[in-house]
Protein backbone atom coordinates (compact mmCIF):
# COMPACT_ATOMS: atom_id res chain seq x y z
CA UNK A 1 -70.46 60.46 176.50
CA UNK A 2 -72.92 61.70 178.88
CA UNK A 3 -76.06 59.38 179.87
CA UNK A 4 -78.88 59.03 178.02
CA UNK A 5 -81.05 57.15 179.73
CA UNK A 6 -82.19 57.68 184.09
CA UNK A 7 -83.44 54.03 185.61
CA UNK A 8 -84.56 54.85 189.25
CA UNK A 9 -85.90 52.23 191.20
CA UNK A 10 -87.69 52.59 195.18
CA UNK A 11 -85.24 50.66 196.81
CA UNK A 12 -82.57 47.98 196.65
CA UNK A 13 -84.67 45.21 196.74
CA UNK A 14 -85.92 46.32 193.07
CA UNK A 15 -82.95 45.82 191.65
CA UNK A 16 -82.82 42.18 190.42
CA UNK A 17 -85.77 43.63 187.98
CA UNK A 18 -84.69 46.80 187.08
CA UNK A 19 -81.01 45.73 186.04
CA UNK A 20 -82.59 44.08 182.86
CA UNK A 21 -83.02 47.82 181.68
CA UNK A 22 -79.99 48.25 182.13
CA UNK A 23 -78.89 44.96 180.35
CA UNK A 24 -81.20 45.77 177.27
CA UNK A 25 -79.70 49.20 177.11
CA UNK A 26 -76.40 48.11 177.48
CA UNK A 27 -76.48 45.61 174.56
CA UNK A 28 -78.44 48.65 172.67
CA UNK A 29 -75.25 50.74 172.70
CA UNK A 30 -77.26 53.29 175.11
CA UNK A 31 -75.60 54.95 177.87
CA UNK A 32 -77.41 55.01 181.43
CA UNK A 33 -77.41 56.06 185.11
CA UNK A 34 -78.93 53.95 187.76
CA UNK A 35 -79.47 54.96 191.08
CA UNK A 36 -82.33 54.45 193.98
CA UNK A 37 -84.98 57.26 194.69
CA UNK A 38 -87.62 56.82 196.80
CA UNK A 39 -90.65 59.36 196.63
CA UNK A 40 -91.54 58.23 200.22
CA UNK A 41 -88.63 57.78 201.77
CA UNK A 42 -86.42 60.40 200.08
CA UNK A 43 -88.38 62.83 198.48
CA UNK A 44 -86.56 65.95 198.23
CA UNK A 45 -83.81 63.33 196.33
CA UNK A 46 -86.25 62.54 194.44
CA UNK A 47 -87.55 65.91 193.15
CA UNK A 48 -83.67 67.04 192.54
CA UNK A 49 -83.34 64.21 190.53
CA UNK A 50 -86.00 64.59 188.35
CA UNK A 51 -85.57 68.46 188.48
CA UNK A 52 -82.27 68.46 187.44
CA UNK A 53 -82.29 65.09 184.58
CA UNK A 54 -82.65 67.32 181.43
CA UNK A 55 -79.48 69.47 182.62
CA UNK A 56 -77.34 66.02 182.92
CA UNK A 57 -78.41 65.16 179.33
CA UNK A 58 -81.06 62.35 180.37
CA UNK A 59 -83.64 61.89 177.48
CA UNK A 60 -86.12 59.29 179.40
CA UNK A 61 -86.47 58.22 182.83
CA UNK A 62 -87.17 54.78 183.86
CA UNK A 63 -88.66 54.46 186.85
CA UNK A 64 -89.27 50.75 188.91
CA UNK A 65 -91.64 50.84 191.77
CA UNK A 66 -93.56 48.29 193.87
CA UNK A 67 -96.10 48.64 196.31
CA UNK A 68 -97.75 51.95 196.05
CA UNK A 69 -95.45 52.69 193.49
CA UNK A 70 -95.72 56.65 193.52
CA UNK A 71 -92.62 57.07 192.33
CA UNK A 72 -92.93 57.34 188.16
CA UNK A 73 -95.71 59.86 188.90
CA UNK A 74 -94.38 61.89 190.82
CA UNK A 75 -91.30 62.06 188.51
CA UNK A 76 -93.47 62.87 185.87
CA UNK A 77 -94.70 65.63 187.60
CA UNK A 78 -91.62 66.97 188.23
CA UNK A 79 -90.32 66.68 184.57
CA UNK A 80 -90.83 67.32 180.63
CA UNK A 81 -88.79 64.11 179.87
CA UNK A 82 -90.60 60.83 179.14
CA UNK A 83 -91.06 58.80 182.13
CA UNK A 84 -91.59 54.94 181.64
CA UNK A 85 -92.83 52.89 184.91
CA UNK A 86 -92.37 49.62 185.45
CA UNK A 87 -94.28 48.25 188.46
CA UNK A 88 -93.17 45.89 190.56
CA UNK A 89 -94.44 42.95 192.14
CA UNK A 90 -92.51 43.13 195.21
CA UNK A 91 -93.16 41.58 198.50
CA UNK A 92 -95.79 43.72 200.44
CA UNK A 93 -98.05 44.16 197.14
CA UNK A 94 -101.49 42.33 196.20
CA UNK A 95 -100.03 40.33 193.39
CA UNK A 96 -98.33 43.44 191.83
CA UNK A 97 -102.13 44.92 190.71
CA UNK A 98 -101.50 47.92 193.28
CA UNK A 99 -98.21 48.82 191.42
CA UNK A 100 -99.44 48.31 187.90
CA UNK A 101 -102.84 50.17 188.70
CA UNK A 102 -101.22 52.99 190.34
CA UNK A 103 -98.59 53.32 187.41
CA UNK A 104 -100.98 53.22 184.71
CA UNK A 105 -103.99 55.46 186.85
CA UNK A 106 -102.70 58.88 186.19
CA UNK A 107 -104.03 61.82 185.69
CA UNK A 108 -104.43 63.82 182.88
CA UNK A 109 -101.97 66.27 182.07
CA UNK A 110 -98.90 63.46 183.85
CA UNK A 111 -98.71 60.83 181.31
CA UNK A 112 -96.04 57.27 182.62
CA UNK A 113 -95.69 55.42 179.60
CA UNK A 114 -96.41 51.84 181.65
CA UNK A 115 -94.82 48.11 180.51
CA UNK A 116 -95.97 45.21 182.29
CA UNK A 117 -95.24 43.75 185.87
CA UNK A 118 -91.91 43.39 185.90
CA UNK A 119 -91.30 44.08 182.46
CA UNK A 120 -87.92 46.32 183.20
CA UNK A 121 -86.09 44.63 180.02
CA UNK A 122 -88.75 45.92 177.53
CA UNK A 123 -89.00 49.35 179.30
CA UNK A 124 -85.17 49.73 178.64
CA UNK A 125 -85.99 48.87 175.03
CA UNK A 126 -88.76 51.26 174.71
CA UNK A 127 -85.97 53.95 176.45
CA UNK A 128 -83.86 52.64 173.56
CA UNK A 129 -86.14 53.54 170.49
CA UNK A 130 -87.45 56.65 172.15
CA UNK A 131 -83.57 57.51 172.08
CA UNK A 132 -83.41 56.23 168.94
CA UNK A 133 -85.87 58.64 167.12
CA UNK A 134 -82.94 61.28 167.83
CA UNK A 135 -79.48 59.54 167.68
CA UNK A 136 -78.76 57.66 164.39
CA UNK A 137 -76.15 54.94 166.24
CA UNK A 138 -78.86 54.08 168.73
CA UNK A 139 -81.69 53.76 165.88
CA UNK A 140 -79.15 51.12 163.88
CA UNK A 141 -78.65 49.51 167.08
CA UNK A 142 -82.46 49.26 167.41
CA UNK A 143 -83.01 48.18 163.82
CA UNK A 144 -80.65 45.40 164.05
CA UNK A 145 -82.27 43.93 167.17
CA UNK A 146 -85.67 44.26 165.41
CA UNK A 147 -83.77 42.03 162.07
CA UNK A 148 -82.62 39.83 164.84
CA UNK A 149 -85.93 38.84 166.95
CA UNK A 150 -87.72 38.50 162.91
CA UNK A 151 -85.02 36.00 162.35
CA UNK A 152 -85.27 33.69 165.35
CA UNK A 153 -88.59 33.64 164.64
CA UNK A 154 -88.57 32.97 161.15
CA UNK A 155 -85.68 30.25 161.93
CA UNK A 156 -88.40 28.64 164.88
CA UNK A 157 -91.41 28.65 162.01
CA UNK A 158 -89.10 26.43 159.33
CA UNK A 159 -87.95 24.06 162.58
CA UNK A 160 -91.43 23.39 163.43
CA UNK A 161 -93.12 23.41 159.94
CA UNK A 162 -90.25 21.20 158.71
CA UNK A 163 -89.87 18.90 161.37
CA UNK A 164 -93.06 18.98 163.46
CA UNK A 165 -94.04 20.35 166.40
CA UNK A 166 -93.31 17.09 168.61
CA UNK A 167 -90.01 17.10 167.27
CA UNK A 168 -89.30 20.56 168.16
CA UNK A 169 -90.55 20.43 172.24
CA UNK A 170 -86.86 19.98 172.98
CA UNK A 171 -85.22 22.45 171.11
């Protein structure tokens, strides 16, 4: 089956974040590519890779950046698809407000659909329902996690209205 789903991250030293997109879209049934682009460093990679996503059957891109985090921009400027960014708190940035300021700052006309600093996991979820809205597997797959987080915390209200909330610290 052919990917659905693009995570692209700056560099290497991204990936400890950005694999928890591909962990969430993993355990949503959703199939992925993951490779590093970096719209600095590599550039013409870059606009190849976002030329050429539709052809390879990619339906949303997530891009991971830190820093001055250019790259979901510029990959929405190169593409129709949805782009999600996920900025990055990574070593050289001022407390991860450059990334998440630069993600969210664009213009009109180049829409990144932005999660929080860091937030990779709920970026490959959001990849997941956007999916979802056009492939019926992926959609049950997304319902059932939806059942699942109402559950737990359903199951975590009775525990603490039942037994108290001192009694429930340790759980």
């Amino acid at each position: 089956m052919s990917k659905q789903v693009g995570i692209i991250m700056g560099s290497k030293s991204d990936l400890p974040i950005m694999s928890e997109a591909a962990k969430a879209l993993e355990e949503l049934g959703v199939n992925y590519e993951l490779t590093i682009v970096s719209a600095h460093r590599t550039p013409r990679r870059m606009i190849d890779y976002a030329e050429s996503a539709r052809q390879r059957g990619i339906k949303v891109i997530i891009a991971g950046a830190g820093g001055a985090a250019h790259l979901p921009g510029m990959v929405a400027s190169l593409t129709s698809l949805p782009v999600i960014g996920v900025p990055i708190k990574s070593s050289n940035s001022i407390d991860g407000w450059d990334s998440i300021l630069s993600i969210l700052q664009m213009p009109a006309g180049i829409p990144v659909a932005t999660v929080a600093l860091n937030g990779a996991k709920n970026a490959g979820i959001l990849a997941a329902s956007m999916v979802g809205a056009y492939d019926a597997k992926v959609a049950e797959n997304m319902d059932n996690f939806k059942k699942e987080l109402r559950e737990k915390v359903e199951e975590n209200a009775r525990d603490v209205e039942l037994k108290g909330w001192r009694d429930t610290l340790d759980d």
